[in-house]
Every structure is written in C-alpha cells, then in structure tokens.
PDB file of N, CA and C in Angstrom:
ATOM      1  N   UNK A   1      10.970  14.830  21.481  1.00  0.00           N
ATOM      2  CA  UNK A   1      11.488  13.511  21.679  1.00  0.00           C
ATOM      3  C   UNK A   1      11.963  13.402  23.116  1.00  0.00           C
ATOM      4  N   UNK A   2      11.373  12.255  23.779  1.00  0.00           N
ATOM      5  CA  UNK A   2      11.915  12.044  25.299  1.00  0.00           C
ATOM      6  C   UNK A   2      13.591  10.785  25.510  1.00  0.00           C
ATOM      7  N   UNK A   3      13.418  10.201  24.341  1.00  0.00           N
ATOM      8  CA  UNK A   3      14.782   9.470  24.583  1.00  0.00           C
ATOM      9  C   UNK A   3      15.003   8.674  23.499  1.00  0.00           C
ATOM     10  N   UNK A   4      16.248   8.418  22.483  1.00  0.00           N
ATOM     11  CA  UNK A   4      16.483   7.303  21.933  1.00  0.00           C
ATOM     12  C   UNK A   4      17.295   6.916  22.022  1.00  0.00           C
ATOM     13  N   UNK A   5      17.133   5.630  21.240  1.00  0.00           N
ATOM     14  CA  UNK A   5      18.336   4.428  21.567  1.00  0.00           C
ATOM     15  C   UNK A   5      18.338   3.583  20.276  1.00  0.00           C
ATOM     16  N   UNK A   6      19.552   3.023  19.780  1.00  0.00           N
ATOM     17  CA  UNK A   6      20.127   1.975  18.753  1.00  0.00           C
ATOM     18  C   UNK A   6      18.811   1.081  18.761  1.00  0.00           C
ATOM     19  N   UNK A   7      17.952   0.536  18.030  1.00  0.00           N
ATOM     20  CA  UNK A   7      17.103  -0.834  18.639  1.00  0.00           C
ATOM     21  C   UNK A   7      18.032  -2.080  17.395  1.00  0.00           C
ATOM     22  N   UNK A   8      18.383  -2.854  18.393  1.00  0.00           N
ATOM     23  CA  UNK A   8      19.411  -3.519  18.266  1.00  0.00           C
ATOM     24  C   UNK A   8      18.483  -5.129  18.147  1.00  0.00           C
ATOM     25  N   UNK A   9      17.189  -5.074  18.635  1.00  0.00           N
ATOM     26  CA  UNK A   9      16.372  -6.657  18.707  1.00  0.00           C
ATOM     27  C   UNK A   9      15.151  -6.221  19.232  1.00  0.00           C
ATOM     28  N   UNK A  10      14.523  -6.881  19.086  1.00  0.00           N
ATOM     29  CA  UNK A  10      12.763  -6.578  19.361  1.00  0.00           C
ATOM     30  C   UNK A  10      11.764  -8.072  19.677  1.00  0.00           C
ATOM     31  N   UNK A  11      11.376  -8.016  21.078  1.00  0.00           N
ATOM     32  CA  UNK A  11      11.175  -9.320  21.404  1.00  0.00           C
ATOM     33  C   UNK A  11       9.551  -9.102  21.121  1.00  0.00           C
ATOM     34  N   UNK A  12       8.484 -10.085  21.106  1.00  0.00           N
ATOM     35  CA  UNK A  12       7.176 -10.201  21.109  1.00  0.00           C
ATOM     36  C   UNK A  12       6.244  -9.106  21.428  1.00  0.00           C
ATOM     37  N   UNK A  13       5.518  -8.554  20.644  1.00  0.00           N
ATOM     38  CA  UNK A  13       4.756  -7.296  21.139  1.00  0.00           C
ATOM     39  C   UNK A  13       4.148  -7.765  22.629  1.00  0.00           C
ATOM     40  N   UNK A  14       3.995  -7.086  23.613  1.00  0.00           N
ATOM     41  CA  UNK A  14       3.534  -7.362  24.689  1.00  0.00           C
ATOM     42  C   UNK A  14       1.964  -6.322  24.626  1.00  0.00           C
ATOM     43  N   UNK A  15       1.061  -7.214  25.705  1.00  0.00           N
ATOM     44  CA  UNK A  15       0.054  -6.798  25.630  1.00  0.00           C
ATOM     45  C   UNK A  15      -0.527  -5.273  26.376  1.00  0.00           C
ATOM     46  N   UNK A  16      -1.202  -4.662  25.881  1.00  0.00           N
ATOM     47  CA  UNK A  16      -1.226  -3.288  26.590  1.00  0.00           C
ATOM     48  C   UNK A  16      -2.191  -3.207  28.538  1.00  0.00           C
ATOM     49  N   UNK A  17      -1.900  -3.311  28.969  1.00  0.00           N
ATOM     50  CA  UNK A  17      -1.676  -4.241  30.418  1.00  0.00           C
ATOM     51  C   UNK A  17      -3.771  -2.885  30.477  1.00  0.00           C
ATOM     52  N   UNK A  18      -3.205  -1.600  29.820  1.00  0.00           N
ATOM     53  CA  UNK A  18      -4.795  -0.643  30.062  1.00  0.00           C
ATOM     54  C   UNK A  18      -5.929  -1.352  29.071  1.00  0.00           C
ATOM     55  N   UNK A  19      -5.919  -2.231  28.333  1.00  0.00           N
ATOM     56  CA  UNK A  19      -6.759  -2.310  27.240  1.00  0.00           C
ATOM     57  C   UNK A  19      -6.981  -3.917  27.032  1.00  0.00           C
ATOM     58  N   UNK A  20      -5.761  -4.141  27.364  1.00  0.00           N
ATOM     59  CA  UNK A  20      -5.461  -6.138  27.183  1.00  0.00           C
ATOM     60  C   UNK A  20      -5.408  -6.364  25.584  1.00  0.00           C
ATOM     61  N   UNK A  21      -5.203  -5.548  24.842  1.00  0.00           N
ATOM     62  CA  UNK A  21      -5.065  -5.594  23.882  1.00  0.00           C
ATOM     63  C   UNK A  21      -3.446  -5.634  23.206  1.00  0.00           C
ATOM     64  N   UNK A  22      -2.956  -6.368  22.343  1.00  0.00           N
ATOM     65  CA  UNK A  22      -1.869  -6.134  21.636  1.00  0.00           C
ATOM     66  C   UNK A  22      -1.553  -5.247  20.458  1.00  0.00           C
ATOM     67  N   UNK A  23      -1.094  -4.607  20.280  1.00  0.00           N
ATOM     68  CA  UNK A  23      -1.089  -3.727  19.377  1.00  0.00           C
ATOM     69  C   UNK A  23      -0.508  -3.499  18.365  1.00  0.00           C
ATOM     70  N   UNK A  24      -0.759  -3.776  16.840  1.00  0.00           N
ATOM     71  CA  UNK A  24       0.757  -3.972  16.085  1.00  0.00           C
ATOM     72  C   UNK A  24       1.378  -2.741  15.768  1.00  0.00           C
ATOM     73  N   UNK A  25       3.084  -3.493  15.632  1.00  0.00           N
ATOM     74  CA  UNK A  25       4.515  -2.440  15.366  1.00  0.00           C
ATOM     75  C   UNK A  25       4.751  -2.148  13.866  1.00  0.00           C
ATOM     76  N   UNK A  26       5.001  -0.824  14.235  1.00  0.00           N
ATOM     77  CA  UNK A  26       5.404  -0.255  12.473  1.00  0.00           C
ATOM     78  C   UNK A  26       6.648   0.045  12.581  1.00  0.00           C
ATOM     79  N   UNK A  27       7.210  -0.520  11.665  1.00  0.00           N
ATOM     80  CA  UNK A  27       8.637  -0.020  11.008  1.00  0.00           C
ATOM     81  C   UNK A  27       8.582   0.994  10.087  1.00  0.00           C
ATOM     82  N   UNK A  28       9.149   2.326  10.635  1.00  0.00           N
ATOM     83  CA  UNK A  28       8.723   3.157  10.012  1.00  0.00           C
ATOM     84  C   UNK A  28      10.204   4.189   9.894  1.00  0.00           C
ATOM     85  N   UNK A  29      10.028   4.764   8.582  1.00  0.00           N
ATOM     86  CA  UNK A  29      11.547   5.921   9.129  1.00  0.00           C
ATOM     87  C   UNK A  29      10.946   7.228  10.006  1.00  0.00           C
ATOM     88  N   UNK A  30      11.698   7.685  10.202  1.00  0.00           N
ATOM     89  CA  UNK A  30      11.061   9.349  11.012  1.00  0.00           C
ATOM     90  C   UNK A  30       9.947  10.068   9.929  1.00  0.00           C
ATOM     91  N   UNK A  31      10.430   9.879   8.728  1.00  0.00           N
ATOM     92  CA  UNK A  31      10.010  11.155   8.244  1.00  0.00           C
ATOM     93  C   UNK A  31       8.526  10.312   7.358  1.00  0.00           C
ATOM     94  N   UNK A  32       8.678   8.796   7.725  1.00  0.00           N
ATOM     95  CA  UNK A  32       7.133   8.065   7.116  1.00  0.00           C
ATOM     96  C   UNK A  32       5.848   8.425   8.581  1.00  0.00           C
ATOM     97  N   UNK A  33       7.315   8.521   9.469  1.00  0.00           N
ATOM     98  CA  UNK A  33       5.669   8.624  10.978  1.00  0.00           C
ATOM     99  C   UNK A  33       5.550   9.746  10.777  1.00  0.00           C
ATOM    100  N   UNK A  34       6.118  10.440  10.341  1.00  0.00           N
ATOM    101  CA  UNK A  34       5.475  12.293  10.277  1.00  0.00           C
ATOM    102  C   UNK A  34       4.559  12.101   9.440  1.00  0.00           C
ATOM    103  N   UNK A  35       4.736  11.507   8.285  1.00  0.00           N
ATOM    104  CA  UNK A  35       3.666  11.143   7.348  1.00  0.00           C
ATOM    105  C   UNK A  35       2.346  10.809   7.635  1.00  0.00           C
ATOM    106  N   UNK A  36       2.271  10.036   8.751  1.00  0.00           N
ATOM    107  CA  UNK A  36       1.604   8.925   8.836  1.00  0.00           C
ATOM    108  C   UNK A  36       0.131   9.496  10.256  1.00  0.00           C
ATOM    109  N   UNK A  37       0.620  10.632  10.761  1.00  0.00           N
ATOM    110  CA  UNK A  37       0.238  10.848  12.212  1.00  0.00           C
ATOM    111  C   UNK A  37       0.263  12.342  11.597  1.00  0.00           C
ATOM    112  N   UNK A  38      -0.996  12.840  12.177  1.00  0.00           N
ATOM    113  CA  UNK A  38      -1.309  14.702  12.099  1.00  0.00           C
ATOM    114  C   UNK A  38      -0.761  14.899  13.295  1.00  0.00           C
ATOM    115  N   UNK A  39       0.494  15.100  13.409  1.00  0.00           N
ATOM    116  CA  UNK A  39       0.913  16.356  14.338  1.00  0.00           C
ATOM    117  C   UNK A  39       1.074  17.088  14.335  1.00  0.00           C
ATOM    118  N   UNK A  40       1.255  17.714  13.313  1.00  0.00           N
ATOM    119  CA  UNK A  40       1.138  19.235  13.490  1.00  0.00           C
ATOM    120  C   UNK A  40       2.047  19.696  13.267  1.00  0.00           C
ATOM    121  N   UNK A  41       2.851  21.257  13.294  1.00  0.00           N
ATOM    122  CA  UNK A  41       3.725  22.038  13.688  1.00  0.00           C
ATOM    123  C   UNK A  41       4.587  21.677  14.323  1.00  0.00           C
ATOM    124  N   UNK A  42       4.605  21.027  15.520  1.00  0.00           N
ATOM    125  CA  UNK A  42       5.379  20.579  16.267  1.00  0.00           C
ATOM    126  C   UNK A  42       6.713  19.239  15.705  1.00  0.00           C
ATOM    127  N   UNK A  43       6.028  18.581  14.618  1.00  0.00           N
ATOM    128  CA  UNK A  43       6.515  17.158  13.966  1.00  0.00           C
ATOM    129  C   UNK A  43       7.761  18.123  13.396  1.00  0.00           C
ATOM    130  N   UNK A  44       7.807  18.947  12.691  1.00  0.00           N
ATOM    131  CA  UNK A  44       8.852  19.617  12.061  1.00  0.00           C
ATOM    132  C   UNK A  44      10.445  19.723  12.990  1.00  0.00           C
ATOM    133  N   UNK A  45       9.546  20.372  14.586  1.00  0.00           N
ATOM    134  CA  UNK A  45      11.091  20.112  15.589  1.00  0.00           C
ATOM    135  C   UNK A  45      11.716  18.673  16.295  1.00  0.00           C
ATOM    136  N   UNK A  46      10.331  18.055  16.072  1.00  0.00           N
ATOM    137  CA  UNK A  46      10.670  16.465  16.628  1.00  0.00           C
ATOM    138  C   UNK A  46      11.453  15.540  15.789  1.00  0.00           C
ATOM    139  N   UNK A  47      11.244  15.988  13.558  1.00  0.00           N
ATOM    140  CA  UNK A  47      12.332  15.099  13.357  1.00  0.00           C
ATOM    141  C   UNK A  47      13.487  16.025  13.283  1.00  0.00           C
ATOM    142  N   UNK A  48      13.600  17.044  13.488  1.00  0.00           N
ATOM    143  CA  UNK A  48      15.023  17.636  14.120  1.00  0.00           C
ATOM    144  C   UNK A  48      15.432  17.082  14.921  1.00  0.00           C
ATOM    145  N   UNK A  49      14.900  17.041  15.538  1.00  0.00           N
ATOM    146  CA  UNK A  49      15.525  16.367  17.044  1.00  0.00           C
ATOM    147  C   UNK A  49      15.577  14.908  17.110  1.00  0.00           C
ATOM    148  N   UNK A  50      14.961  14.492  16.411  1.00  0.00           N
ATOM    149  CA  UNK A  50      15.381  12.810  15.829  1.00  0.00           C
ATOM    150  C   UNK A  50      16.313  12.791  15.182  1.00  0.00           C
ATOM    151  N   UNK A  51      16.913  13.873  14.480  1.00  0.00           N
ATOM    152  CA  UNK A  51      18.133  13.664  13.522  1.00  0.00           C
ATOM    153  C   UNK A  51      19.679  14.171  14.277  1.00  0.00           C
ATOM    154  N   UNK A  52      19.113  14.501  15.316  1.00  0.00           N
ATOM    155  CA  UNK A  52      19.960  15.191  16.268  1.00  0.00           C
ATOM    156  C   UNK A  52      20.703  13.829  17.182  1.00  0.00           C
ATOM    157  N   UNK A  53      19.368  13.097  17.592  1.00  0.00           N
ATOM    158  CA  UNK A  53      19.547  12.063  18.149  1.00  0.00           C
ATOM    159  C   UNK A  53      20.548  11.165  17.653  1.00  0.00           C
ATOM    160  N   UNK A  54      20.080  10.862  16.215  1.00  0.00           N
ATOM    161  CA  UNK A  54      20.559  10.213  15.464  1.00  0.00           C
ATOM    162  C   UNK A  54      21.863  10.090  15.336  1.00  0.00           C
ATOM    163  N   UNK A  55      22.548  11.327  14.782  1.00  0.00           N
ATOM    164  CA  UNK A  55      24.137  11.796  14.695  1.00  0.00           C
ATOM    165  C   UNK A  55      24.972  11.776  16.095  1.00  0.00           C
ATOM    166  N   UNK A  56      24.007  12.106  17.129  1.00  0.00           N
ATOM    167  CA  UNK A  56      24.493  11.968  18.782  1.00  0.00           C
ATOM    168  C   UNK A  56      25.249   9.951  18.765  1.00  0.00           C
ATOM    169  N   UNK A  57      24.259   9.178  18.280  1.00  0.00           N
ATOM    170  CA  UNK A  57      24.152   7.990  18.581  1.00  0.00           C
ATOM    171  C   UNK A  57      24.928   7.288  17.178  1.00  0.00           C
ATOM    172  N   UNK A  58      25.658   8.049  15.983  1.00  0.00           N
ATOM    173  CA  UNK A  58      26.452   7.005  15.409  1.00  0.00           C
ATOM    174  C   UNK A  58      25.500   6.312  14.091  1.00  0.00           C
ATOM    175  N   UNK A  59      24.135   6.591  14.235  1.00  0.00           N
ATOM    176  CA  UNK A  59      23.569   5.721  13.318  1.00  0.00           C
ATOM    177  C   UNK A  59      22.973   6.417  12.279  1.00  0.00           C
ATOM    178  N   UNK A  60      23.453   5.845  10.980  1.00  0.00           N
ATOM    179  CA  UNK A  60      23.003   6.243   9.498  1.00  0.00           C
ATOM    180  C   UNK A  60      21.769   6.271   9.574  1.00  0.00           C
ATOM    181  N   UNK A  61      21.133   7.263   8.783  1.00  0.00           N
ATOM    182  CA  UNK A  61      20.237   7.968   8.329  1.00  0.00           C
ATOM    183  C   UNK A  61      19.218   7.007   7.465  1.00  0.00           C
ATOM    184  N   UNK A  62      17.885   6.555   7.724  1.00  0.00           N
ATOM    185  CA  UNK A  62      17.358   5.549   7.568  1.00  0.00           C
ATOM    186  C   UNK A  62      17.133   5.663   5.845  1.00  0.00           C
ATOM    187  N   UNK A  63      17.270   5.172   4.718  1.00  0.00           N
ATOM    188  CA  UNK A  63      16.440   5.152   3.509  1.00  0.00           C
ATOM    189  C   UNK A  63      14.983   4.872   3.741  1.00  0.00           C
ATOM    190  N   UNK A  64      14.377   5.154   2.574  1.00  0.00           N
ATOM    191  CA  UNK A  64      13.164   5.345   1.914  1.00  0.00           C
ATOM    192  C   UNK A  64      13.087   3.637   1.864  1.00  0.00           C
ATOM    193  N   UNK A  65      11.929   3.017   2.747  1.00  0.00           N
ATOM    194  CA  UNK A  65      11.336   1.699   2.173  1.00  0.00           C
ATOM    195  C   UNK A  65      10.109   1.351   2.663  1.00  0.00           C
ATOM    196  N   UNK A  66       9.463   0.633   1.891  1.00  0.00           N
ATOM    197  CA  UNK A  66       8.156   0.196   2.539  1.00  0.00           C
ATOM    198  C   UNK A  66       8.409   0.059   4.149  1.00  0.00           C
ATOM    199  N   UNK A  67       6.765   0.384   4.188  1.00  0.00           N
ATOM    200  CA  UNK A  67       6.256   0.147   5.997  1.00  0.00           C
ATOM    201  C   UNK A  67       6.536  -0.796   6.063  1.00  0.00           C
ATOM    202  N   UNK A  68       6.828  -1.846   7.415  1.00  0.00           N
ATOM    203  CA  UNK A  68       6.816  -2.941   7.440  1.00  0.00           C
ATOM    204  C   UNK A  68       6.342  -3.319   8.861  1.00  0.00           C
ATOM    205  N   UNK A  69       5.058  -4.262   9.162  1.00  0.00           N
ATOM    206  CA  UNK A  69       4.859  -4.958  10.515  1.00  0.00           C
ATOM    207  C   UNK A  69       6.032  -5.599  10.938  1.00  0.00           C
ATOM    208  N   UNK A  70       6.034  -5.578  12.083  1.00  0.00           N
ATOM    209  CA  UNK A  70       6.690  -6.442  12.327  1.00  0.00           C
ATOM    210  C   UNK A  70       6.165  -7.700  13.557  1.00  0.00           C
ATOM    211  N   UNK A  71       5.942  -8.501  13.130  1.00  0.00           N
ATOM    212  CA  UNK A  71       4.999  -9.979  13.576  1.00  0.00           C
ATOM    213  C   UNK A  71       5.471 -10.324  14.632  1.00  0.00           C
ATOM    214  N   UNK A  72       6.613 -10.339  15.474  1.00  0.00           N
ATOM    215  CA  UNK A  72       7.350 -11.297  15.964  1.00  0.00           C
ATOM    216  C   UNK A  72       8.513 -10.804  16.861  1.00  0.00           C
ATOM    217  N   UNK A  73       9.308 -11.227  17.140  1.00  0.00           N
ATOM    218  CA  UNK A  73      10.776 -11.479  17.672  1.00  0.00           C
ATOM    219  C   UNK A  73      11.579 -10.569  16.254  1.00  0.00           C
ATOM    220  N   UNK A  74      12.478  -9.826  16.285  1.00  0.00           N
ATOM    221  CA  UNK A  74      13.544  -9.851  15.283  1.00  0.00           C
ATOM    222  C   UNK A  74      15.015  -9.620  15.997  1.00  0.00           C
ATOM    223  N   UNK A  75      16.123  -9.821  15.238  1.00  0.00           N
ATOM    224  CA  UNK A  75      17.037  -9.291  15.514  1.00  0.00           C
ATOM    225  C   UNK A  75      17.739  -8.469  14.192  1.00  0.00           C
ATOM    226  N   UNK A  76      18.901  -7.565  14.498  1.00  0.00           N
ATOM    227  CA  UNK A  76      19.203  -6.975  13.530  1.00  0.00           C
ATOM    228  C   UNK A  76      20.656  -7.102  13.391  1.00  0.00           C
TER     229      UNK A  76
END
C-alpha cells in the first residue's frame, strides 16, 4: 500500500487522460478486492497493511456488503 486516506466524497469519474476512456468505480471492502484481483501472495501483506492503515486513521472496519458502482458524485 502507497497511501490512505478517510474518502469522505467522490466527485465524477474523470477520464483516463492515456486511453480517453472512463472507467467505472467499485465499492469494494479490502478483503472483496483481494477477492476480486489475482494477486497473489503478496495481497495477504497488503490487507495487513490496509488494516494497519485503517486503525492508524480512526476508521471502523468495513462490513460484508454487496459491490456497488458507483455512477456519479457521492458524499458520505
């Protein structure tokens, strides 16, 4: 993991400036993108270190819920 942060609002997917393409967002917990993506060996120390992050930064431990796009603008 290179850095996290609270995401507190999420404005319009922006377009990928290499491809011109937009790309859609997954709402996902840590342990659904481990799911979700073959990484390997390595995924095991990254959600460590996401949970590390986590407790560093104050914020509860995500539950179990559906994926969810997210279309748009949100706030939380």
């Amino acid at each position: 993991m290179r850095y996290a942060a609270a995401l507190t609002s999420l404005g319009p997917a922006p377009v990928d400036p290499a491809t011109g393409r937009t790309y859609a967002r997954i709402l996902a917990t840590p342990e659904q993108a481990v799911e979700f993506f073959d990484w390997g060996p390595p995924a095991a120390e990254q959600l460590r270190t996401v949970h590390q992050a986590r407790g560093h930064l104050g914020i509860p431990r995500a539950s179990g819920q559906p994926v969810t796009e997210l279309s748009g603008p949100t706030a939380w």
